[in-house]
PDB file of N, CA and C in Angstrom:
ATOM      1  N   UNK A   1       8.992   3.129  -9.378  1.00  0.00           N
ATOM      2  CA  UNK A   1       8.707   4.466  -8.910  1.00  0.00           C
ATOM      3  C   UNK A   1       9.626   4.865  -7.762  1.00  0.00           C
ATOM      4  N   UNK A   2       9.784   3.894  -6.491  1.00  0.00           N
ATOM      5  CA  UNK A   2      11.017   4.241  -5.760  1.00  0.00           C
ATOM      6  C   UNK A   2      11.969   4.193  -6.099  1.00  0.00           C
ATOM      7  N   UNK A   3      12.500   3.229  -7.213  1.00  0.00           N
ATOM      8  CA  UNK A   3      13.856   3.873  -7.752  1.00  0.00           C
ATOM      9  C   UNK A   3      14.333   4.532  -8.325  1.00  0.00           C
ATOM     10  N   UNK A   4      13.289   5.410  -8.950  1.00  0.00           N
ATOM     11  CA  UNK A   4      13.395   6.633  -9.687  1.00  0.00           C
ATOM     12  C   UNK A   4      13.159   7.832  -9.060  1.00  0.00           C
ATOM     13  N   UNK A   5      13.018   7.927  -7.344  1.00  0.00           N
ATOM     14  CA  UNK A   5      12.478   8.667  -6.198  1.00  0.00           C
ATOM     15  C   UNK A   5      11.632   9.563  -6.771  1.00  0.00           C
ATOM     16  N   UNK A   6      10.407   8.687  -7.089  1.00  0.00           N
ATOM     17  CA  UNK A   6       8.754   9.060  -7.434  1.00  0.00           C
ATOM     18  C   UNK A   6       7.997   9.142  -6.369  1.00  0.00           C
ATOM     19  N   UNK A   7       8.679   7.907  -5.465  1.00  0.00           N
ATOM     20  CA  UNK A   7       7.879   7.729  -4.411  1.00  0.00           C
ATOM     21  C   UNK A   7       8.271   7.428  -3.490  1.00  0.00           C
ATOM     22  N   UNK A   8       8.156   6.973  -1.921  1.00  0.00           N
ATOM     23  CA  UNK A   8       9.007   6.784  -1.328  1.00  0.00           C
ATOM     24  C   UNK A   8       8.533   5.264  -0.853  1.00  0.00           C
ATOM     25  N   UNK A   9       9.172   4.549  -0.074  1.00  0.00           N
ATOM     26  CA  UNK A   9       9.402   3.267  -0.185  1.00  0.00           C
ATOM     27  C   UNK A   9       7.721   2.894   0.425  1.00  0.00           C
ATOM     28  N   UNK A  10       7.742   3.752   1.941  1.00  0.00           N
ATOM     29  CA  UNK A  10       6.478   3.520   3.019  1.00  0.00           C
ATOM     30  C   UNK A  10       5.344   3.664   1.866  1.00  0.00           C
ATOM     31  N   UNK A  11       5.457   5.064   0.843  1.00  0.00           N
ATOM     32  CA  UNK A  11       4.469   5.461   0.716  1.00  0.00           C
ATOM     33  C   UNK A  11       3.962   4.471  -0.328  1.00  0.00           C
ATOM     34  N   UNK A  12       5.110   3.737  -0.860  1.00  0.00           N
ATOM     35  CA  UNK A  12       5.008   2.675  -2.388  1.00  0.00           C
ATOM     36  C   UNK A  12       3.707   1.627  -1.802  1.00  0.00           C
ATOM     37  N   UNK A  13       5.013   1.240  -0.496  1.00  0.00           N
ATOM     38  CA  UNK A  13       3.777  -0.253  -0.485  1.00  0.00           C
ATOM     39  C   UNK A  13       2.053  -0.190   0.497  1.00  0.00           C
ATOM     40  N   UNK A  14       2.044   1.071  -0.148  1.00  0.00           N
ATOM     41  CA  UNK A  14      -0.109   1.578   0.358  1.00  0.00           C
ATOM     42  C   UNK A  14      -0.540   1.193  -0.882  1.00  0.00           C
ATOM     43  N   UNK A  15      -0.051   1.216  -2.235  1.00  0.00           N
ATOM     44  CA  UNK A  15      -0.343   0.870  -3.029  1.00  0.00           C
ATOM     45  C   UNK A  15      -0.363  -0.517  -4.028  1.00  0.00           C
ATOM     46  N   UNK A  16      -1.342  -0.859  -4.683  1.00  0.00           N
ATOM     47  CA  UNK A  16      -1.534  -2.038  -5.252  1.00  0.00           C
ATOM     48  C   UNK A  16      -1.266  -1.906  -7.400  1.00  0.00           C
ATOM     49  N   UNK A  17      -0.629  -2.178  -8.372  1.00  0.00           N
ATOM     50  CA  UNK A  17      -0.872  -2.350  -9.257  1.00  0.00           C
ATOM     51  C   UNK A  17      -0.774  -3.593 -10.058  1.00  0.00           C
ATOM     52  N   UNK A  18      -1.722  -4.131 -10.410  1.00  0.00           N
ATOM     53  CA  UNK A  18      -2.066  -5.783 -10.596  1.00  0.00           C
ATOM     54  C   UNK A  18      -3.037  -5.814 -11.370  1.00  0.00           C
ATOM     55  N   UNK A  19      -3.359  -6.898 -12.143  1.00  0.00           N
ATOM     56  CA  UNK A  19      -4.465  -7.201 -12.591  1.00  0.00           C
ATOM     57  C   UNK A  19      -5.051  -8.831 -12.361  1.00  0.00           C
ATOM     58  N   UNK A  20      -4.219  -9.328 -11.266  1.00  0.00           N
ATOM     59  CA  UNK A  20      -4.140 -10.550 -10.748  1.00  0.00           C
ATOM     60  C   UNK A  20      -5.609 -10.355  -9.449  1.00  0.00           C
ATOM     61  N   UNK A  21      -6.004 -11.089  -9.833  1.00  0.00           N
ATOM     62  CA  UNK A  21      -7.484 -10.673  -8.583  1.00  0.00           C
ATOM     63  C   UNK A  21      -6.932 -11.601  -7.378  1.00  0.00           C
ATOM     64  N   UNK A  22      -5.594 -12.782  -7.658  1.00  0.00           N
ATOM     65  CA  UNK A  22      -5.942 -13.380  -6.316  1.00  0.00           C
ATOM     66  C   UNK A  22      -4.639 -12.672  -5.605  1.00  0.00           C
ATOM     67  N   UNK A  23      -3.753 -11.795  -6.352  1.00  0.00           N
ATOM     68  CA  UNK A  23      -2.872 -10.484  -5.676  1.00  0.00           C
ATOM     69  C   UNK A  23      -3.589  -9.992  -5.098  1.00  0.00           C
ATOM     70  N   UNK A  24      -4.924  -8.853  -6.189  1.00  0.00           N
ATOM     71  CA  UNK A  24      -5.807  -8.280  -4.845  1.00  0.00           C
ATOM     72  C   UNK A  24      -6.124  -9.045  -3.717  1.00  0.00           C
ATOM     73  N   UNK A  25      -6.863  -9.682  -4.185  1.00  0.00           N
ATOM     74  CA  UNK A  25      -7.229 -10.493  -3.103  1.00  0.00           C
ATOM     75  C   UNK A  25      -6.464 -10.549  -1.263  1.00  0.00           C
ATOM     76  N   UNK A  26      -5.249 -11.106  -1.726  1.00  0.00           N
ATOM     77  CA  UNK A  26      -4.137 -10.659  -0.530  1.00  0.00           C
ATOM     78  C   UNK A  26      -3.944  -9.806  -0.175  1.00  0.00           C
ATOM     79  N   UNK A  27      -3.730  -8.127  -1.054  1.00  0.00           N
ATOM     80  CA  UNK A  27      -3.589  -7.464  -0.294  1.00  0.00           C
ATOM     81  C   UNK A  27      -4.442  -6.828   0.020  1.00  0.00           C
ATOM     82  N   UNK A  28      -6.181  -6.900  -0.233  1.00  0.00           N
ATOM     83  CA  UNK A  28      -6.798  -6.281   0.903  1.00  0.00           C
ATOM     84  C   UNK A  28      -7.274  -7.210   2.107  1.00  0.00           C
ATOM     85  N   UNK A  29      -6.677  -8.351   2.104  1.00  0.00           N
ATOM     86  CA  UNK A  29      -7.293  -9.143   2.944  1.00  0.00           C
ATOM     87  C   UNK A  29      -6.097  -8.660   4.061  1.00  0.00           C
ATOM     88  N   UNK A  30      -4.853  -7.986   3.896  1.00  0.00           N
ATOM     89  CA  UNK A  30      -3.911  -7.865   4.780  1.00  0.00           C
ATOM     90  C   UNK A  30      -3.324  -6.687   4.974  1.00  0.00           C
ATOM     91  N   UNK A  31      -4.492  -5.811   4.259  1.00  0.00           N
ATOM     92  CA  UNK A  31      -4.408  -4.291   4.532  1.00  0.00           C
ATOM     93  C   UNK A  31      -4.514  -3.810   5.482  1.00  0.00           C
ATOM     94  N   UNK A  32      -3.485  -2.922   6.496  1.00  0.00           N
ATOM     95  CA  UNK A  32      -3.609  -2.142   7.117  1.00  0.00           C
ATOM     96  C   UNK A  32      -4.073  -0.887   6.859  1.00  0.00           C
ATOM     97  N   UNK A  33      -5.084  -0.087   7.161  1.00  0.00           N
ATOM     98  CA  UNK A  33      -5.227   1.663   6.797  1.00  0.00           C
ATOM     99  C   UNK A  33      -4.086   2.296   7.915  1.00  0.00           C
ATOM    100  N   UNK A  34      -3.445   3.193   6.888  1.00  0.00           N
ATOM    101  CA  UNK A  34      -2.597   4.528   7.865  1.00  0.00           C
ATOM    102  C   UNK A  34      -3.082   5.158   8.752  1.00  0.00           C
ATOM    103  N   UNK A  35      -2.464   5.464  10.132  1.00  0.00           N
ATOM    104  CA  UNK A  35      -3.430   5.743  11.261  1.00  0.00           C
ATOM    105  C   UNK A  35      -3.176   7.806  11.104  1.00  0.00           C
ATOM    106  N   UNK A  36      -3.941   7.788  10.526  1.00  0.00           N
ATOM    107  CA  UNK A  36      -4.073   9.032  10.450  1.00  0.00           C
ATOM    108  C   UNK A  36      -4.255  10.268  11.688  1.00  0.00           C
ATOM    109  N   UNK A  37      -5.132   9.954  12.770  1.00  0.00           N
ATOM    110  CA  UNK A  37      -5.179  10.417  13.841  1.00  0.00           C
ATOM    111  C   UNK A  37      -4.858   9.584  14.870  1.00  0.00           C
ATOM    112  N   UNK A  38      -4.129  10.182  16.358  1.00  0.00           N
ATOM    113  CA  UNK A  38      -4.130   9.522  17.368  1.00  0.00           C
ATOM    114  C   UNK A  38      -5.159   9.759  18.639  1.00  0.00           C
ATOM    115  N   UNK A  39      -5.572   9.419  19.185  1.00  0.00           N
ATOM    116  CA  UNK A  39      -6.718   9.644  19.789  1.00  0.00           C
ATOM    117  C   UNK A  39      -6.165   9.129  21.537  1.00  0.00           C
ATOM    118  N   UNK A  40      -6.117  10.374  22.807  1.00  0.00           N
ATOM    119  CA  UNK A  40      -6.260   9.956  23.617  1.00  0.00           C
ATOM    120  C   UNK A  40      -6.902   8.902  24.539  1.00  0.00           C
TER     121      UNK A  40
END
């Protein structure tokens, strides 16, 4: 998808496609969420 500029690189790796559960596994165990707001 990024090499076909579908997507962009940051926005690629928020995403997971797998059917490997111990892939999932890793990446929500090492998920960051996007900080959407900043807060004084």
């Amino acid at each position: 998808m990024v090499a076909h500029d579908f997507l962009e690189a940051e926005t690629a790796a928020k995403f997971l496609f797998t059917d490997d559960f111990s892939e999932i596994e890793v990446f929500v165990q090492s998920y960051t969420p996007p900080q959407l707001r900043r807060y004084r």
